[in-house]
Each structure stands twice: as C-alpha cells, then as structure tokens.
C-alpha atoms as a PDB file:
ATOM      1  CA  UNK A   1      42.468  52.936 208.845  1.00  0.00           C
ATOM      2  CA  UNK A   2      41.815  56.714 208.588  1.00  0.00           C
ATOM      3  CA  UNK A   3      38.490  58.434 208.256  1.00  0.00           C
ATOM      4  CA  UNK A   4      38.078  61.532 206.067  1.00  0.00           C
ATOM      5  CA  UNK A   5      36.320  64.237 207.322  1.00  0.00           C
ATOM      6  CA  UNK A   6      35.505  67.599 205.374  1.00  0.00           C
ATOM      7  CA  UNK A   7      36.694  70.617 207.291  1.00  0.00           C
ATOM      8  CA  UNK A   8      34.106  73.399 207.505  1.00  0.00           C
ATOM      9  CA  UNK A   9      36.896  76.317 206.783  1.00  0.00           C
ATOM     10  CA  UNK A  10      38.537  74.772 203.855  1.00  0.00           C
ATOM     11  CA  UNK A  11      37.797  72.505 200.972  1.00  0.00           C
ATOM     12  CA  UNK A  12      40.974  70.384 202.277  1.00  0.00           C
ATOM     13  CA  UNK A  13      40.587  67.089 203.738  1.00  0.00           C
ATOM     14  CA  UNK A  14      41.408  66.671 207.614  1.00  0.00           C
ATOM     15  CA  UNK A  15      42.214  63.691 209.027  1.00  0.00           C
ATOM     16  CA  UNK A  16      40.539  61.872 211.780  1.00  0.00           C
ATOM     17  CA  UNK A  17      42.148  58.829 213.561  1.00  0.00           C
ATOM     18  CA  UNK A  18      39.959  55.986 214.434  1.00  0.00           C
ATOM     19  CA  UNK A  19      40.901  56.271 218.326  1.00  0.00           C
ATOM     20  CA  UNK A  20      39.527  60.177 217.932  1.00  0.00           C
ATOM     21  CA  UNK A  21      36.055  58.880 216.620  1.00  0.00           C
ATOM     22  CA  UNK A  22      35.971  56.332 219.185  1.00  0.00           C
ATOM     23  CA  UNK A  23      36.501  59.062 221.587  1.00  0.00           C
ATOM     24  CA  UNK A  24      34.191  61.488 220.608  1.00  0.00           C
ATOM     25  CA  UNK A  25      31.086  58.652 220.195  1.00  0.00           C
ATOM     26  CA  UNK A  26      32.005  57.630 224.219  1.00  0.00           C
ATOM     27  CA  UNK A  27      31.814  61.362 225.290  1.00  0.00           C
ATOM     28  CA  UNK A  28      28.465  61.420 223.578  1.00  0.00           C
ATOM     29  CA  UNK A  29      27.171  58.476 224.787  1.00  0.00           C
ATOM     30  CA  UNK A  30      27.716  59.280 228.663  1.00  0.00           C
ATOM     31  CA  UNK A  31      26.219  62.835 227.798  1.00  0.00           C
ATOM     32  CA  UNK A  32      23.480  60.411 226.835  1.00  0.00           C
ATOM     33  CA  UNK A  33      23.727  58.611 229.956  1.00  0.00           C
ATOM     34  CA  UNK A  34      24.001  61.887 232.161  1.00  0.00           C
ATOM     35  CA  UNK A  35      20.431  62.844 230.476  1.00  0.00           C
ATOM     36  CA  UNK A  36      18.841  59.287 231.445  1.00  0.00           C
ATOM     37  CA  UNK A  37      20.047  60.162 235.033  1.00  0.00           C
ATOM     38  CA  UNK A  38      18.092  63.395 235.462  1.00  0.00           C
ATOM     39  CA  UNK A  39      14.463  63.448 236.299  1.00  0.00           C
ATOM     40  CA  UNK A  40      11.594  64.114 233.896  1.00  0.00           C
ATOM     41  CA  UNK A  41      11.057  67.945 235.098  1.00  0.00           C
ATOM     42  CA  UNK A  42      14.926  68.831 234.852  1.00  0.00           C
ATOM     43  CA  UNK A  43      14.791  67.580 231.440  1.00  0.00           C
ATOM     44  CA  UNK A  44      12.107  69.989 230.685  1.00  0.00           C
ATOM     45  CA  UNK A  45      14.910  72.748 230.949  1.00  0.00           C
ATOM     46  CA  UNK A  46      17.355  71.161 228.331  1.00  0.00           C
ATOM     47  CA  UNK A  47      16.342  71.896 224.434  1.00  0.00           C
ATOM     48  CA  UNK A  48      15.490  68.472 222.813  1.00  0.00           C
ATOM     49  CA  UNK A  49      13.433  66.864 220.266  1.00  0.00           C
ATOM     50  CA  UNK A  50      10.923  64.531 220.380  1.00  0.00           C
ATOM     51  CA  UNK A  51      12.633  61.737 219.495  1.00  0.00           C
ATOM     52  CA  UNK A  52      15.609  62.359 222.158  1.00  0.00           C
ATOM     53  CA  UNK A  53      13.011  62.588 224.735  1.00  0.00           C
ATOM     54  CA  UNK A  54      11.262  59.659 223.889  1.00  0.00           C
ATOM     55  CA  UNK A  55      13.953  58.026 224.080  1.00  0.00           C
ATOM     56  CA  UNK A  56      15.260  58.933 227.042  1.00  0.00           C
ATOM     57  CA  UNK A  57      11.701  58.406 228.837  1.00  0.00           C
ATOM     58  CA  UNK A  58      12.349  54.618 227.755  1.00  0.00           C
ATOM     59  CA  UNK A  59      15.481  54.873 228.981  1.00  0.00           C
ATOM     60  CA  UNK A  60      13.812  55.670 232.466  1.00  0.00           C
ATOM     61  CA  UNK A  61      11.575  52.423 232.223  1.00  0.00           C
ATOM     62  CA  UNK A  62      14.454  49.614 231.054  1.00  0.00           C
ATOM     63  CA  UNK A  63      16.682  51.254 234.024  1.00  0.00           C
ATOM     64  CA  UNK A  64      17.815  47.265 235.556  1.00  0.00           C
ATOM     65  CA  UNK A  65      17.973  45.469 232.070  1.00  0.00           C
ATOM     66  CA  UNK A  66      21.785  45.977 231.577  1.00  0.00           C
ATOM     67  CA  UNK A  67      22.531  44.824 228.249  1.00  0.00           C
ATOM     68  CA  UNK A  68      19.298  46.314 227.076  1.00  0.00           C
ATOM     69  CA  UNK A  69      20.136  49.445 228.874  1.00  0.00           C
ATOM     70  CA  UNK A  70      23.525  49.291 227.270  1.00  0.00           C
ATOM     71  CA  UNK A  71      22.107  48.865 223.606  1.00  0.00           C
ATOM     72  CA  UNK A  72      19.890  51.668 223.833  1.00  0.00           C
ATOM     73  CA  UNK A  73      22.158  53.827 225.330  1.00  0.00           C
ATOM     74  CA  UNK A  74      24.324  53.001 222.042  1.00  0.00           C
ATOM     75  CA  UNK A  75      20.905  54.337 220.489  1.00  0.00           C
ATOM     76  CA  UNK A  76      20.722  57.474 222.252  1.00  0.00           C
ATOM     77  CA  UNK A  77      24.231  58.613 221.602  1.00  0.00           C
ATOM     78  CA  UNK A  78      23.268  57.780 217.237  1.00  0.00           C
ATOM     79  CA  UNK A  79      20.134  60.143 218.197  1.00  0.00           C
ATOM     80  CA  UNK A  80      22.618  62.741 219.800  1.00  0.00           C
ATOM     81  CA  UNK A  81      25.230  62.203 216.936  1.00  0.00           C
ATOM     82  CA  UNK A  82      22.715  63.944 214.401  1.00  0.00           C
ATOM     83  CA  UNK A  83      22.371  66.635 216.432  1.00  0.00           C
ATOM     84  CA  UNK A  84      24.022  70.164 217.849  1.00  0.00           C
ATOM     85  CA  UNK A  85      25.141  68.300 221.154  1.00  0.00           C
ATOM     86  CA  UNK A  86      26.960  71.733 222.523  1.00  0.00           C
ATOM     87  CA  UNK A  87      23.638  73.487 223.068  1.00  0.00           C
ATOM     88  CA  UNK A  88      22.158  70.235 225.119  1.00  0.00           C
ATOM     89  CA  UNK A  89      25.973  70.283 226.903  1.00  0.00           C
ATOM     90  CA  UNK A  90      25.856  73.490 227.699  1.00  0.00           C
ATOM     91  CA  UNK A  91      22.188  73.299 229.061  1.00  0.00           C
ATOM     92  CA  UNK A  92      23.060  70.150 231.449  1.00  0.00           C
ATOM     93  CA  UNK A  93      26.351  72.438 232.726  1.00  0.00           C
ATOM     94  CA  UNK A  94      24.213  75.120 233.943  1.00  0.00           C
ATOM     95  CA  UNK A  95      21.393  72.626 235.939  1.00  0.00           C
ATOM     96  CA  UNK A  96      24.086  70.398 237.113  1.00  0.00           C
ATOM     97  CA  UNK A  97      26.053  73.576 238.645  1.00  0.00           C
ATOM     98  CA  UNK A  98      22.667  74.590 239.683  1.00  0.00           C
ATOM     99  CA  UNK A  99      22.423  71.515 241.323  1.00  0.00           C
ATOM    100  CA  UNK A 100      25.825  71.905 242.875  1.00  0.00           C
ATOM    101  CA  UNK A 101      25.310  75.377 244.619  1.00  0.00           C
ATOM    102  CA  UNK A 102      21.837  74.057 245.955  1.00  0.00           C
ATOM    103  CA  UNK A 103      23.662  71.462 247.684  1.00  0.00           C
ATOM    104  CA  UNK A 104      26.531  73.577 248.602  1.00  0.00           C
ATOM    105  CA  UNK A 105      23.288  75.457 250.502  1.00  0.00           C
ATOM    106  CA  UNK A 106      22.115  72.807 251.996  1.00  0.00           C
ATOM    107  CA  UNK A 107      25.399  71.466 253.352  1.00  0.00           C
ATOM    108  CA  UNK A 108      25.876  75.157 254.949  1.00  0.00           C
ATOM    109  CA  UNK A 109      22.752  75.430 256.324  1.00  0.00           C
ATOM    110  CA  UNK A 110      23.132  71.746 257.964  1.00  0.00           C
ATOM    111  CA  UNK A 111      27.102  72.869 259.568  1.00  0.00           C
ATOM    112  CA  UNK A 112      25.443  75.995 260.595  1.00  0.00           C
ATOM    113  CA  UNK A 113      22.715  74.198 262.746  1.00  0.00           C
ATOM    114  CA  UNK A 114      25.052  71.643 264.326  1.00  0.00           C
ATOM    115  CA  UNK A 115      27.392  75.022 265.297  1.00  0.00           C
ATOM    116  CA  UNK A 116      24.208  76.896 266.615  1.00  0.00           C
ATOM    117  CA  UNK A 117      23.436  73.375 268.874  1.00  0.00           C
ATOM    118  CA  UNK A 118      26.867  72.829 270.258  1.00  0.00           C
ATOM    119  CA  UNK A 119      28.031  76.303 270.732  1.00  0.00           C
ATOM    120  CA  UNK A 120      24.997  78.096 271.288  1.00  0.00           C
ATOM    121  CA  UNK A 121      24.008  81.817 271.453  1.00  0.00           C
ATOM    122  CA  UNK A 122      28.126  82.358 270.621  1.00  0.00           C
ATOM    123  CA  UNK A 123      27.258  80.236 266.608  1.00  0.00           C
ATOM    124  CA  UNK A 124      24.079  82.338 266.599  1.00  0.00           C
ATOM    125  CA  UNK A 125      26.645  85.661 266.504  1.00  0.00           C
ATOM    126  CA  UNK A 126      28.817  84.132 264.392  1.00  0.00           C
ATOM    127  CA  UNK A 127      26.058  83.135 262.153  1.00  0.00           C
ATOM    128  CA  UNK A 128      24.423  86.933 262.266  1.00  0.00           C
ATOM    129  CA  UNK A 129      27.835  88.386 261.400  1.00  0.00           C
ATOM    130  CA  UNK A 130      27.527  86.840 258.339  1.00  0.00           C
ATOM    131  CA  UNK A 131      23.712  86.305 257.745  1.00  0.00           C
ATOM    132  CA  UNK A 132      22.635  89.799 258.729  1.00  0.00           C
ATOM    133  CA  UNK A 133      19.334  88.891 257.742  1.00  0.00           C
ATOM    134  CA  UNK A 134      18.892  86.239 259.690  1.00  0.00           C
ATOM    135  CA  UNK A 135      16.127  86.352 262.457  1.00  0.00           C
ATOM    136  CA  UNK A 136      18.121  86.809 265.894  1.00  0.00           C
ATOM    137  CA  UNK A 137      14.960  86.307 268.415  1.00  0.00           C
ATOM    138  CA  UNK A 138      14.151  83.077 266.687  1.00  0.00           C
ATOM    139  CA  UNK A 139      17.486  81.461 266.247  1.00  0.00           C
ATOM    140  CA  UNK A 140      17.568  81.971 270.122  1.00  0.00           C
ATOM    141  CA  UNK A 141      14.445  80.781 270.862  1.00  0.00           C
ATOM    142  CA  UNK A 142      14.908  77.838 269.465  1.00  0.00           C
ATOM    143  CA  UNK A 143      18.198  76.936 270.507  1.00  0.00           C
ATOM    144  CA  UNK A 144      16.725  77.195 274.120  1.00  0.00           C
ATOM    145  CA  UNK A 145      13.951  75.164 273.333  1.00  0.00           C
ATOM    146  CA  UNK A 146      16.209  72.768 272.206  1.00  0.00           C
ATOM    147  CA  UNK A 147      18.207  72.727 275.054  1.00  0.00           C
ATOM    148  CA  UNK A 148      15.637  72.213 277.270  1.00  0.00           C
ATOM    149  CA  UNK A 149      13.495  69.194 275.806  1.00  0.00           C
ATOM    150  CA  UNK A 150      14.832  65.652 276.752  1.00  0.00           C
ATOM    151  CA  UNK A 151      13.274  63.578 274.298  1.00  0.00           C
ATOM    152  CA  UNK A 152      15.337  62.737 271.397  1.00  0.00           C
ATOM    153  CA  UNK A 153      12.144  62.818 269.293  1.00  0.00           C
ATOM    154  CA  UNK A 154      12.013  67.003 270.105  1.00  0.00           C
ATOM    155  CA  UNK A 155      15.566  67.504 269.439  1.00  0.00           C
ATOM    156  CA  UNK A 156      14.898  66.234 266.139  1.00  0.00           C
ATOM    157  CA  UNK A 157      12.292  68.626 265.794  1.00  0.00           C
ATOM    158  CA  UNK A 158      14.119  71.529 266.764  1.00  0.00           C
ATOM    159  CA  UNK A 159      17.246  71.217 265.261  1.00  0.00           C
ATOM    160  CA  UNK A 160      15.273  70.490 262.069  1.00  0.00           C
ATOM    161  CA  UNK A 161      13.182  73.976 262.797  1.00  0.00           C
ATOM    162  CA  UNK A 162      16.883  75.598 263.350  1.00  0.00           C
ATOM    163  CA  UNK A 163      17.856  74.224 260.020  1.00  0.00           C
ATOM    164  CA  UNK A 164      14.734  76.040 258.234  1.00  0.00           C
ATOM    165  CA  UNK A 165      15.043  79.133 259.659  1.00  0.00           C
ATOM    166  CA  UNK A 166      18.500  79.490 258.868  1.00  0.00           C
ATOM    167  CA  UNK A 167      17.956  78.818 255.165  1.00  0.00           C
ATOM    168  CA  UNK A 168      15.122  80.958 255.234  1.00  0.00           C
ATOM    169  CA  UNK A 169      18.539  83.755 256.328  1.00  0.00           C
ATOM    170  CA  UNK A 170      19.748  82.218 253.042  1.00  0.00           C
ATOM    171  CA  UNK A 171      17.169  82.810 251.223  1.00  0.00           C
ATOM    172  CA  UNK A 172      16.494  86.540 252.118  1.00  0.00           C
ATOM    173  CA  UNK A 173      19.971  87.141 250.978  1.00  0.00           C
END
C-alpha cells in the first residue's frame, strides 16, 4: 500500500512507500530518545515547547519501566512528528559536538599528565612547545613534588594538580 503525500513545489502527487514512513517515524523516535538521554540543563539549550518538555521530563522519571518507556517514547516521536524536527536536530548536533571536543580536552589533558609523570621535565618541553601558555615553573614544581612523595595517596594528588594546571594551559589558549 502507498501513501500520498502532497509535494510542497508542485500540485502533483509524490509517492511515499510504506518502508520510507517507517523509516522516517524510527529516525524521529531515537531523536526522541537522544533528548530523554540529555540532562535537564542541556535541554535548556534546544528550542522546544512545553509539551515536548514535559514530556521528556516524564521520560526522565519512568527511565527502568521498559515497555512503559517504550510506549511513551512512541509518544514523544507523535509530539516531534507535528513539529519542525530540523531546528531541534540541528540544536542537539551542535551540544553533542560540544560535548565531543570537551571530551576530546579532557582526554588530552589526561595523556599529557601521564607524559609529564613518566618522562618528566623532557614532556614538560614537549608540552610548552605546543602550550606556550602553559605555566613552566609550576608544571616543574609539581612534577618534582610528585616524584618525591611515596604515598600513593600524594601521587594521586599531584598528578591530579598536574592535570588542572595543564587544562588551565588549555584554557588560556
């Protein structure tokens, strides 16, 4: 069976297979899904209604009811359906790659510090050649306080200070 849809350009009649509707109701409802999965205040930066958020908020509360879950995501996606779904898209693109690069940070920062403790005062160069902002004395200083404590409870301490301060060279970029 065939579904008739009205093209926008024309007065003709385009054609829409079953399978195609199918599709495009499944790629809505994960979009719906990817929206249950962020948190309240990253939702705050996507354009929805009231009823889209309200719905996703219950979302949040019936999170291990599966079937339940399952229905209302079914509900979310009819919500979605009514509306422009390419402005909410394109909103969730830009947080999620947000997302991505602030992770991308973090996993630099973290393969800088282990560098700076196994190599040393050589990593800290390497790390200034390309972090010229980056605070020289204090990199230093703390690699040779963390040399020098024995306790694994201080190493801790240090490599997490060396993992601060090298964001913080991030961050002044």
């Amino acid at each position: 069976m065939e579904n008739e849809i009205k093209s926008n350009d024309s007065d003709d009649l385009e054609t829409v297979s079953k399978s195609q509707l199918k599709r495009e109701s499944q790629k809505i409802q994960k979009l719906g899904k990817r929206l249950s999965a962020l948190p309240s205040k990253q939702l705050e930066e996507i354009p929805l209604d009231e009823p889209v958020k309200e719905a996703i908020e219950l979302a949040h509360k019936i999170q291990n009811k599966r079937s339940a879950l399952k229905r209302h995501y079914q509900y979310l996606a009819k919500l979605l359906r009514a509306r422009n779904t390419e402005a909410i898209s394109a909103a969730l693109e830009r947080l999620e790659q947000s997302n991505h690069r602030q992770i991308q940070r973090h996993h630099r920062a973290e393969n800088w510090r282990d560098e700076i403790i196994a190599r040393g005062i050589d990593a800290i160069e390497a790390y200034l050649k390309e972090q010229p902002n980056g605070d020289r004395q204090k990199l230093r200083q703390l690699w040779r306080n963390y040399s020098s404590v024995n306790t694994e409870e201080r190493k801790i301490h240090f490599a997490r200070l060396i993992y601060r301060e090298i964001l913080q060279g991030f961050d002044a970029e």
